[in-house]
C-alpha atoms as a PDB file:
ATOM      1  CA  UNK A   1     -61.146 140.418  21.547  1.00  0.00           C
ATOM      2  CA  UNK A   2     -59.003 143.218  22.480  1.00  0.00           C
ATOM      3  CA  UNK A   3     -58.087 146.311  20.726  1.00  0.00           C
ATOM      4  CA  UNK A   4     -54.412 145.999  21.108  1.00  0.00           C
ATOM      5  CA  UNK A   5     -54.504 142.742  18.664  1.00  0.00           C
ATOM      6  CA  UNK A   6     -55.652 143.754  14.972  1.00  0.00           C
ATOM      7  CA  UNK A   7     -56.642 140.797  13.067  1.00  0.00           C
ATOM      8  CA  UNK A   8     -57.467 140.611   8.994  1.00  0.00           C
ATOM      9  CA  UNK A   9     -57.800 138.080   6.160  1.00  0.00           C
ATOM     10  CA  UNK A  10     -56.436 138.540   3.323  1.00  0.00           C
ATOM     11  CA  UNK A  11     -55.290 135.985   0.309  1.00  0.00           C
ATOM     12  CA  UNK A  12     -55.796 132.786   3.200  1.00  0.00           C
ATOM     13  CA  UNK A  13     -53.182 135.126   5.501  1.00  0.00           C
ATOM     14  CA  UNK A  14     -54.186 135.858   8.698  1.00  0.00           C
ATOM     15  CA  UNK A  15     -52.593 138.499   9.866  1.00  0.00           C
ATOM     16  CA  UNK A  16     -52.308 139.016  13.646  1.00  0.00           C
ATOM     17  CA  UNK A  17     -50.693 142.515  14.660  1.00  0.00           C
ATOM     18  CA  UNK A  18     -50.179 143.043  18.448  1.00  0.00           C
ATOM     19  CA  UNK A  19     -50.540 146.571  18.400  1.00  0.00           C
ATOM     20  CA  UNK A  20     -49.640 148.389  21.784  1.00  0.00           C
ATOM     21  CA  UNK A  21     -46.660 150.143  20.521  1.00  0.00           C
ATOM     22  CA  UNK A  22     -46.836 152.963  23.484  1.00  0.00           C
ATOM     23  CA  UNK A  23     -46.186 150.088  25.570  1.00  0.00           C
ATOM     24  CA  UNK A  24     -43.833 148.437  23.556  1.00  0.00           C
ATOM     25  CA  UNK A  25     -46.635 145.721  22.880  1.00  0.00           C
ATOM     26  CA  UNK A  26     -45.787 144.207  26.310  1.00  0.00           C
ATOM     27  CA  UNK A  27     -48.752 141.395  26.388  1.00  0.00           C
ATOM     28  CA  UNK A  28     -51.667 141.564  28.733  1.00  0.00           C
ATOM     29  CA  UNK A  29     -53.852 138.580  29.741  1.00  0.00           C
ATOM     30  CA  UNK A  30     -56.559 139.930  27.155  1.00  0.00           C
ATOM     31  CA  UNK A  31     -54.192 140.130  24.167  1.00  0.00           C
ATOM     32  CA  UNK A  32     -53.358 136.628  25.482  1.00  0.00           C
ATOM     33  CA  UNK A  33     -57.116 135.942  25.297  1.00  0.00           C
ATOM     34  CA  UNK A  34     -57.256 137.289  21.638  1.00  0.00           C
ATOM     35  CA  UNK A  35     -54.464 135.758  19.931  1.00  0.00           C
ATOM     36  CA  UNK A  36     -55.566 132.233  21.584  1.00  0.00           C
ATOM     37  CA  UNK A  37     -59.172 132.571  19.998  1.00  0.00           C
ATOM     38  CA  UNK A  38     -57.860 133.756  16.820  1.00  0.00           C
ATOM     39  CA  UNK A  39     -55.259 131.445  16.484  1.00  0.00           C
ATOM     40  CA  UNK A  40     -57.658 128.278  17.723  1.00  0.00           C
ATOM     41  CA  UNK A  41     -60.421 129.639  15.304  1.00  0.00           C
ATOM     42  CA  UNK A  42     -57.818 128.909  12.333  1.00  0.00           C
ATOM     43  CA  UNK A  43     -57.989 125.689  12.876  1.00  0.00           C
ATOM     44  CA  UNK A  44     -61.525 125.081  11.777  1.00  0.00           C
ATOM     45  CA  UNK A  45     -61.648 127.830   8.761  1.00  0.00           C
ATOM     46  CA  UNK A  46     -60.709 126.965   5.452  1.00  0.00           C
ATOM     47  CA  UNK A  47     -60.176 129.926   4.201  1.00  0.00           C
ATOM     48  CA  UNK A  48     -57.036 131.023   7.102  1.00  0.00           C
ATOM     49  CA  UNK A  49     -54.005 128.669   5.618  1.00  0.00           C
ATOM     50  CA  UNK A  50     -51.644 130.910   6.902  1.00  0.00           C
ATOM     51  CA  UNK A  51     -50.819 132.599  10.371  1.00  0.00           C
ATOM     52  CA  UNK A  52     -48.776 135.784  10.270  1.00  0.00           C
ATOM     53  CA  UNK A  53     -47.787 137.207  13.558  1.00  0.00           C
ATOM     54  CA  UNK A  54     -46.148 140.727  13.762  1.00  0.00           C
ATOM     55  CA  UNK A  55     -46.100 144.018  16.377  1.00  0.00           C
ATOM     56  CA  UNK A  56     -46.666 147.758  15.518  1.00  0.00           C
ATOM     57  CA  UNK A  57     -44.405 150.227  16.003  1.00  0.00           C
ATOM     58  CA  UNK A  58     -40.840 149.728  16.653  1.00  0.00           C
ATOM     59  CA  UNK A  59     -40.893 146.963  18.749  1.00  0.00           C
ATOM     60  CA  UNK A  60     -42.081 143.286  18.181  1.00  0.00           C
ATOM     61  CA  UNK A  61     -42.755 142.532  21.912  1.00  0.00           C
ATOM     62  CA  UNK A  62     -41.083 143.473  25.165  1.00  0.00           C
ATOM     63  CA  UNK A  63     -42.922 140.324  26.291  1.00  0.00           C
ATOM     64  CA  UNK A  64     -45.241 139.261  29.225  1.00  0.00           C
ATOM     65  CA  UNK A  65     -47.156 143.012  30.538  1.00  0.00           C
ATOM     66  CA  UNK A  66     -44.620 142.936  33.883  1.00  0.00           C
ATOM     67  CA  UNK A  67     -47.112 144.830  35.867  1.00  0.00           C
ATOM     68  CA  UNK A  68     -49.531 142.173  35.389  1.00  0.00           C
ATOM     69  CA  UNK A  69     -46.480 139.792  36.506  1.00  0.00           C
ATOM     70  CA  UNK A  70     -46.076 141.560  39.548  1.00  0.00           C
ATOM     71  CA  UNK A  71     -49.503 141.569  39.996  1.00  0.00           C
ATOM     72  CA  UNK A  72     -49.755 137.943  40.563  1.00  0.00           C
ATOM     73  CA  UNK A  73     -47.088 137.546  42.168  1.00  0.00           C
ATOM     74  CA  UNK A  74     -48.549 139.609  44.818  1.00  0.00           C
ATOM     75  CA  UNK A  75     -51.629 137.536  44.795  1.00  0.00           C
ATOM     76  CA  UNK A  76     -53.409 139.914  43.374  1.00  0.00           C
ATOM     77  CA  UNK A  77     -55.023 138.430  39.920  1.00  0.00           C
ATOM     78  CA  UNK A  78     -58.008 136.304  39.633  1.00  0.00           C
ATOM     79  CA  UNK A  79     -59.973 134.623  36.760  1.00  0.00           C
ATOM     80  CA  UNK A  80     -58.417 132.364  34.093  1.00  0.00           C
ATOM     81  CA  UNK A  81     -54.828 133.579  33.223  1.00  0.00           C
ATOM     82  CA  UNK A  82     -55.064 133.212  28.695  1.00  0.00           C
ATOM     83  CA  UNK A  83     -51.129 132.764  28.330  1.00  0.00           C
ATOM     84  CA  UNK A  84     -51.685 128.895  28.311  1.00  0.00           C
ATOM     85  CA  UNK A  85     -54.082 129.047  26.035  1.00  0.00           C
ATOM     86  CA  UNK A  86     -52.091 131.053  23.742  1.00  0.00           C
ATOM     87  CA  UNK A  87     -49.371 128.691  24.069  1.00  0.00           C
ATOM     88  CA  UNK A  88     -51.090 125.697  23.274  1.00  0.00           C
ATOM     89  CA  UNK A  89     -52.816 126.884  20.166  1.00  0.00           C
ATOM     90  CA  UNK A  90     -48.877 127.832  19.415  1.00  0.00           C
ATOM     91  CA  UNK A  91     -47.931 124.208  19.965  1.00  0.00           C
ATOM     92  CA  UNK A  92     -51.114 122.872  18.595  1.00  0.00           C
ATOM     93  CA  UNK A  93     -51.806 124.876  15.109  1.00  0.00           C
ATOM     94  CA  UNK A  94     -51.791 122.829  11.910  1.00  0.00           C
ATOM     95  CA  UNK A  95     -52.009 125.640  10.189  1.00  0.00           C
ATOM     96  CA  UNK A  96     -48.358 127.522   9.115  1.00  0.00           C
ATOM     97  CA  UNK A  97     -47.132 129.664  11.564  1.00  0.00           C
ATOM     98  CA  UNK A  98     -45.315 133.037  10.032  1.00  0.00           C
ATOM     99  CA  UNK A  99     -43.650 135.796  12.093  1.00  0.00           C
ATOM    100  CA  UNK A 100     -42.239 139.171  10.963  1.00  0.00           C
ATOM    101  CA  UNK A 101     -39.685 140.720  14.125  1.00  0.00           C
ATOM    102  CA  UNK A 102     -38.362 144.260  14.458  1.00  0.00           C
ATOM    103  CA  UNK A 103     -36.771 145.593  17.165  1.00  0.00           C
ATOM    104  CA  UNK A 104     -36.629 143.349  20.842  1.00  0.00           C
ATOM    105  CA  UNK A 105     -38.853 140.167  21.180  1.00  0.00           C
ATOM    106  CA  UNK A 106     -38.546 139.903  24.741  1.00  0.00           C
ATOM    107  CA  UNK A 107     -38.960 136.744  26.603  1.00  0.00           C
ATOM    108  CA  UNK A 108     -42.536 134.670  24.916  1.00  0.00           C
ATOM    109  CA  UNK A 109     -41.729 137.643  22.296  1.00  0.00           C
ATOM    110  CA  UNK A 110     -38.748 134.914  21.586  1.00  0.00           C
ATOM    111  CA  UNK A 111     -39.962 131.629  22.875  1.00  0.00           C
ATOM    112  CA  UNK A 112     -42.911 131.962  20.303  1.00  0.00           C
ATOM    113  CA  UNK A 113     -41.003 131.821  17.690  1.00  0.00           C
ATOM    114  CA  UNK A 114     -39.516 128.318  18.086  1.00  0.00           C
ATOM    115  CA  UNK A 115     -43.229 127.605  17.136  1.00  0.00           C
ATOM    116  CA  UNK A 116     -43.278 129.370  14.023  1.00  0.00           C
ATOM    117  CA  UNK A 117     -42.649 127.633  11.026  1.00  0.00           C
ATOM    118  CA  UNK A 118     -41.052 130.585   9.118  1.00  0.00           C
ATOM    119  CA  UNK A 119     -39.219 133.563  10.621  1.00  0.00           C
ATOM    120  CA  UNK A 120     -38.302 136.884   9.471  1.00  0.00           C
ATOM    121  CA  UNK A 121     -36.018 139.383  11.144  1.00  0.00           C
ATOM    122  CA  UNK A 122     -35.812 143.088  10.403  1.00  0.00           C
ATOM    123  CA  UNK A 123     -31.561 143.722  11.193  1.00  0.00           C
ATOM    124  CA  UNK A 124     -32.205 145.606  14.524  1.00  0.00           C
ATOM    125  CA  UNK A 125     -33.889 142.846  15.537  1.00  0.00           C
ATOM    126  CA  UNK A 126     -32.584 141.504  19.158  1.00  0.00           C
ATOM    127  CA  UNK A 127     -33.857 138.248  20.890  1.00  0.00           C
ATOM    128  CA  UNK A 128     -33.508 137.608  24.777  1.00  0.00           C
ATOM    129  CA  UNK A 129     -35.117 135.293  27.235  1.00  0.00           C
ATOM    130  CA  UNK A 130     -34.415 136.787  30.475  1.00  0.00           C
ATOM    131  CA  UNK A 131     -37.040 134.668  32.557  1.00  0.00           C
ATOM    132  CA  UNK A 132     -34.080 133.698  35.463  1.00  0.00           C
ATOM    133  CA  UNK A 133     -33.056 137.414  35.264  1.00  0.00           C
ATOM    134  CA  UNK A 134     -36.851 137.937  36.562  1.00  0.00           C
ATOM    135  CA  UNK A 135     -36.180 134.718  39.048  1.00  0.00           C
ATOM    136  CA  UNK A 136     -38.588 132.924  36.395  1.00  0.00           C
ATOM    137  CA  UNK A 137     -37.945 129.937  34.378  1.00  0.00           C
ATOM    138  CA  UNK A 138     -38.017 129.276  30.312  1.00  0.00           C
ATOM    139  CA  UNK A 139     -42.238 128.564  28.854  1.00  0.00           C
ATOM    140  CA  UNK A 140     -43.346 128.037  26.354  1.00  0.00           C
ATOM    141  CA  UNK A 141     -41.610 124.738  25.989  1.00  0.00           C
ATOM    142  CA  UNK A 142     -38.919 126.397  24.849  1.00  0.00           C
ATOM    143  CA  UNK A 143     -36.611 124.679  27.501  1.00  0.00           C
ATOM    144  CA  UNK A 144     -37.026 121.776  25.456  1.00  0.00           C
ATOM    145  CA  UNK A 145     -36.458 123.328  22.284  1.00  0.00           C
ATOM    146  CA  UNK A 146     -34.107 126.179  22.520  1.00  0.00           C
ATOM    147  CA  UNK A 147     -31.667 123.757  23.083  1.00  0.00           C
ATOM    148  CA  UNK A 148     -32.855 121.533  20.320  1.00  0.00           C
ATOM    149  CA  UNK A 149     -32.541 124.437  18.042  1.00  0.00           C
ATOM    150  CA  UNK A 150     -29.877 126.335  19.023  1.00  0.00           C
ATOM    151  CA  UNK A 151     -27.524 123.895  21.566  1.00  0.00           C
ATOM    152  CA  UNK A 152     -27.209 123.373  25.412  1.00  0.00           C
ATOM    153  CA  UNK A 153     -24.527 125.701  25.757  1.00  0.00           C
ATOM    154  CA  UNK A 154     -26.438 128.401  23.418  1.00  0.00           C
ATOM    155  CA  UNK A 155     -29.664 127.987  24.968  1.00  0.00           C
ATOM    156  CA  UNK A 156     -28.644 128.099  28.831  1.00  0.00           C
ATOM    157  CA  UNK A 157     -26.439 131.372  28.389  1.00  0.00           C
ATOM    158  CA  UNK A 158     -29.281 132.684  26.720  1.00  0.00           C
ATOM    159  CA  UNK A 159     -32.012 131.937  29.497  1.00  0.00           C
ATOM    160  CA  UNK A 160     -29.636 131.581  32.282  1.00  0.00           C
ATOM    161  CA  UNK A 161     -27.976 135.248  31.663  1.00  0.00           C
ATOM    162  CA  UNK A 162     -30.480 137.210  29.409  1.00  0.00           C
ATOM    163  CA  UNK A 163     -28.303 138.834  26.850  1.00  0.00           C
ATOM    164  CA  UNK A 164     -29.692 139.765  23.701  1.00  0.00           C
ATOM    165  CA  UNK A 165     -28.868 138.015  20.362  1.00  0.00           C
ATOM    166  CA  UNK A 166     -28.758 140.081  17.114  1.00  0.00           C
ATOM    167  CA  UNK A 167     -30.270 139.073  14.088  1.00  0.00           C
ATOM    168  CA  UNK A 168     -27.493 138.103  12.840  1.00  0.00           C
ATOM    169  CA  UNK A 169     -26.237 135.795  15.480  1.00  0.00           C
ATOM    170  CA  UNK A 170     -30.027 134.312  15.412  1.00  0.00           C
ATOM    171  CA  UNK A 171     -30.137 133.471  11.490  1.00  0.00           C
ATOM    172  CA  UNK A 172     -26.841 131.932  12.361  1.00  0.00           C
ATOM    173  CA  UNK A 173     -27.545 129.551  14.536  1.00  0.00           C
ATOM    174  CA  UNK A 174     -30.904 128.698  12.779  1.00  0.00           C
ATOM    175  CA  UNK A 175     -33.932 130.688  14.949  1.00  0.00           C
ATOM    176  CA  UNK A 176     -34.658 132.869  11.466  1.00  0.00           C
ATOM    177  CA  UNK A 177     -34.992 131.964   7.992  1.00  0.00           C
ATOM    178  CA  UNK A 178     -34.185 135.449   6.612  1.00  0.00           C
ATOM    179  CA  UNK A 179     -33.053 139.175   8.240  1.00  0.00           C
ATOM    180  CA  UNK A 180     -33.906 141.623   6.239  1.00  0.00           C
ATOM    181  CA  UNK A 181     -33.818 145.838   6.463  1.00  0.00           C
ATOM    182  CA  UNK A 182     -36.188 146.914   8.058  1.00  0.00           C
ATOM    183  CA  UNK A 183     -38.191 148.853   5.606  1.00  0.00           C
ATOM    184  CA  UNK A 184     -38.363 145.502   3.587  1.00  0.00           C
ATOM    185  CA  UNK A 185     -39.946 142.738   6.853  1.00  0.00           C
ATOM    186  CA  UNK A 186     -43.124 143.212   6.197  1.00  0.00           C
ATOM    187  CA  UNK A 187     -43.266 142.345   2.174  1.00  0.00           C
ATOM    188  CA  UNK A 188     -40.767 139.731   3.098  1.00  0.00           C
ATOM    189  CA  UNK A 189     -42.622 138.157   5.551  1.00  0.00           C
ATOM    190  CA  UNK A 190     -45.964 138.485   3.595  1.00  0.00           C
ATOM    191  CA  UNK A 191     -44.267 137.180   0.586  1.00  0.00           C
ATOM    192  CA  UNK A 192     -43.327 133.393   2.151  1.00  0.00           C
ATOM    193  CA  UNK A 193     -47.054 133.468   3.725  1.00  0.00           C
ATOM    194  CA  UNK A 194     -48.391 134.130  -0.176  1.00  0.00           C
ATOM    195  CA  UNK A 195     -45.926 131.247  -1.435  1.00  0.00           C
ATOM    196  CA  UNK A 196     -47.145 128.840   1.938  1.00  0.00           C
ATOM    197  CA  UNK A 197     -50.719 129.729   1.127  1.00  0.00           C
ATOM    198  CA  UNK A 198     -50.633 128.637  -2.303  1.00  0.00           C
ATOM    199  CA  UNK A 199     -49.147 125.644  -1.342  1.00  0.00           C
ATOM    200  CA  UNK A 200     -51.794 122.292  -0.885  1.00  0.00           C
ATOM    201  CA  UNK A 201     -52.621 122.788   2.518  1.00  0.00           C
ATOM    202  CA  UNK A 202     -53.105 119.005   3.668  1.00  0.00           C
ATOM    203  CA  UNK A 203     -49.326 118.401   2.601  1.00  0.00           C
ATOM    204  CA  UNK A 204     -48.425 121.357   4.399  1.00  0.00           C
ATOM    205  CA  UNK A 205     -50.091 120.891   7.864  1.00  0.00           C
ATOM    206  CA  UNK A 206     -48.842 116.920   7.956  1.00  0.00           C
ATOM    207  CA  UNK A 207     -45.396 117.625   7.071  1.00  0.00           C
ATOM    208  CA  UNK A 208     -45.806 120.460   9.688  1.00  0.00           C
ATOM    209  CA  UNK A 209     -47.381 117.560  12.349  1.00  0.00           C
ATOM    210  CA  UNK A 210     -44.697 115.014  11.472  1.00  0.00           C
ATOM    211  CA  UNK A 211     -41.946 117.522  12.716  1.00  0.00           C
ATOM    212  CA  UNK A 212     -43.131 118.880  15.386  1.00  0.00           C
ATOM    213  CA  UNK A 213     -44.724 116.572  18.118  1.00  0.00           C
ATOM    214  CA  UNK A 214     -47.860 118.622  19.726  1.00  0.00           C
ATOM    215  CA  UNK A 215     -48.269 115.901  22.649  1.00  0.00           C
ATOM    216  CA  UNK A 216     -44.749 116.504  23.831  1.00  0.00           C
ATOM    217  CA  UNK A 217     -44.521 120.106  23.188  1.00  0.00           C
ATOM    218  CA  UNK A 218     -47.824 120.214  25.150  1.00  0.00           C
ATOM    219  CA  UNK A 219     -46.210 117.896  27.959  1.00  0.00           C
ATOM    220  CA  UNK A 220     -43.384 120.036  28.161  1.00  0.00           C
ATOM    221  CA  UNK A 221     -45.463 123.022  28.496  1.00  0.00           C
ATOM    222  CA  UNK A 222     -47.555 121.828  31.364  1.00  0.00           C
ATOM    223  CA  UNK A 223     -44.244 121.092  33.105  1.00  0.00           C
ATOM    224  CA  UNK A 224     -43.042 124.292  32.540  1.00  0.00           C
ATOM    225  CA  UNK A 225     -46.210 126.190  33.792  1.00  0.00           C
ATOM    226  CA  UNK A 226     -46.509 124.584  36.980  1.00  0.00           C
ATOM    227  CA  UNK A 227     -42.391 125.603  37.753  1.00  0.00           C
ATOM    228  CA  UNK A 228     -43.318 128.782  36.315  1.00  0.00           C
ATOM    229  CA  UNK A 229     -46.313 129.289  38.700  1.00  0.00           C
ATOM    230  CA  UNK A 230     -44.289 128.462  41.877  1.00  0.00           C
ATOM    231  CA  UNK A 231     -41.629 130.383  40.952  1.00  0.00           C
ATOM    232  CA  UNK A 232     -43.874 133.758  40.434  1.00  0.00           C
ATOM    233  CA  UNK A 233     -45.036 133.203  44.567  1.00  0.00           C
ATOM    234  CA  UNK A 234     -40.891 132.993  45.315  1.00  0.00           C
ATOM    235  CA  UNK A 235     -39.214 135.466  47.791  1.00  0.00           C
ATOM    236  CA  UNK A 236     -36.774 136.155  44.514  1.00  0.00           C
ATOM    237  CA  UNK A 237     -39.518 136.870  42.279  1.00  0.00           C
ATOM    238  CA  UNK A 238     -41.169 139.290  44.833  1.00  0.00           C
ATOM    239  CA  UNK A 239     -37.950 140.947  44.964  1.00  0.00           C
ATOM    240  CA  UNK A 240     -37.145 141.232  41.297  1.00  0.00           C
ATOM    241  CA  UNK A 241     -40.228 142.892  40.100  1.00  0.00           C
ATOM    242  CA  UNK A 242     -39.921 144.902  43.560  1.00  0.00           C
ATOM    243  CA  UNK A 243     -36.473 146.372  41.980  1.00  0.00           C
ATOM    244  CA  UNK A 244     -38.205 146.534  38.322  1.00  0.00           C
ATOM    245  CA  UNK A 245     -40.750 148.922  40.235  1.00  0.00           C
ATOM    246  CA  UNK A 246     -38.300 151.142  41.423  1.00  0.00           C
ATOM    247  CA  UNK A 247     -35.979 150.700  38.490  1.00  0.00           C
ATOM    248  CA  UNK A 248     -32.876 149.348  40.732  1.00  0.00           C
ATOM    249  CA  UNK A 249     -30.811 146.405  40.127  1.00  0.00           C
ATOM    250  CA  UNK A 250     -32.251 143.077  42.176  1.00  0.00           C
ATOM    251  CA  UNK A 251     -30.160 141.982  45.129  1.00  0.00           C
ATOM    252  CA  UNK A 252     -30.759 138.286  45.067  1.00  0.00           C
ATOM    253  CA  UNK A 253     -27.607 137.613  47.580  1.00  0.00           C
ATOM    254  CA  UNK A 254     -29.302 139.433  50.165  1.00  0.00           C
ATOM    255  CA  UNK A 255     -32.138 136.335  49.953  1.00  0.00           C
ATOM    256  CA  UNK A 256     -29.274 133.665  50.261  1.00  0.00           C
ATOM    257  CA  UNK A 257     -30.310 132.716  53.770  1.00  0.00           C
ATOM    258  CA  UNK A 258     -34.175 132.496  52.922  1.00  0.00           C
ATOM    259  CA  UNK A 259     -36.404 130.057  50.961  1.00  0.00           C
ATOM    260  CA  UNK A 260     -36.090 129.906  47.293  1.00  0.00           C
END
């Protein structure tokens, strides 16, 4: 358990808040650690038939905590790393998956919600994946369905050069179910969990398993971590979150001549 995740029950809802708004709820390993037990323990409890997943503040994530990025790609993190974990109780629930975005969802801020069974965006809402911008590569096996979702040619300019997608754009091409003002996301979002809850939860969750696959979303996942892992000990990776650090653009020509 961490402070900066606020859980609750209420009505079957489970409502998990990552709440580090000073830090634009950027997501540490322990907030990793927290939404992964909370999300897991749903599974066994009949009285969660709903997961609602929001931020605080004015931001719904700015992502993976890049300091703690930089961190191990210095070699200097030990101890199990909670963002697979998080992941695969993501890929794995049985139990409705509800979001409620404001502001940026950066990076798993947007992969997570190709998980989520319902989406709701406030209208400032803006979604990017900029994991090759960081010298990274797409999790949460969202390289498998971004593009299932959205479209090759979609999906790749959206990991391949970062930009942001308004809400918009993203109800448009079918990552959101609703955008809303802001002042009205979280009754919105609150209001489809209610309507899910009531719902009889067996039909729910095997509708919910017959769509989505867990076994390949977990295979795709595993093949995504282990890229991802290589990648973070890459001279480009060292050098992007060396210009993040000192807030300069990254000059990947200058690597041209070295390893990868």
């Amino acid at each position: 358990m961490t402070e900066h995740i606020k859980i609750a029950n209420d009505g079957g809802i489970l409502s998990l808040t990552m709440a580090r708004p000073d830090k634009k709820n950027a997501l540490t390993n322990a907030m990793y650690g927290a939404l992964a037990d909370a999300i897991e323990a749903a599974e066994t409890d009949p009285a969660v038939r709903v997961v609602l997943i929001r931020g605080e503040g004015d931001m719904f994530t700015a992502g993976n905590d890049v300091g703690e990025f930089a961190a191990i790609a210095a070699g200097n993190v030990q101890g199990e790393r909670h963002v697979s974990r998080f992941l695969q109780s993501l890929a794995r629930s049985s139990r409705p998956l509800v979001a409620a975005v404001q502001g940026r969802a950066v990076g798993i801020g947007t992969t997570m919600l190709l998980h989520c069974d319902l989406v709701v965006l406030a209208d400032n809402a803006l979604l990017s994946t900029p994991f090759v911008s960081l010298a990274l590569v797409p999790e949460a096996a969202s390289s498998l369905l971004m593009p299932l979702r959205i479209g090759y040619a979609r999906a790749y300019e959206m990991f391949a050069l970062g930009e942001a997608v308004d809400a918009g754009s993203a109800l448009a091409w079918g990552l959101a179910n609703r955008v809303v003002p802001l002042d009205k996301l979280d009754s919105e979002a609150r209001a489809l969990a209610a309507r899910l809850a009531k719902q009889p939860a067996g039909a729910v969750s095997t509708t919910k398993r017959l769509m989505r696959n867990p076994e390949v979303l977990m295979a795709q996942i595993l093949a995504e971590s282990e890229q991802f892992a290589a990648r973070l000990k890459t001279v480009e990776a060292r050098e992007a979150f060396t210009a993040f650090a000192e807030r300069r653009p990254p000059d990947f020509l200058k690597l041209a001549k070295q390893p990868a």
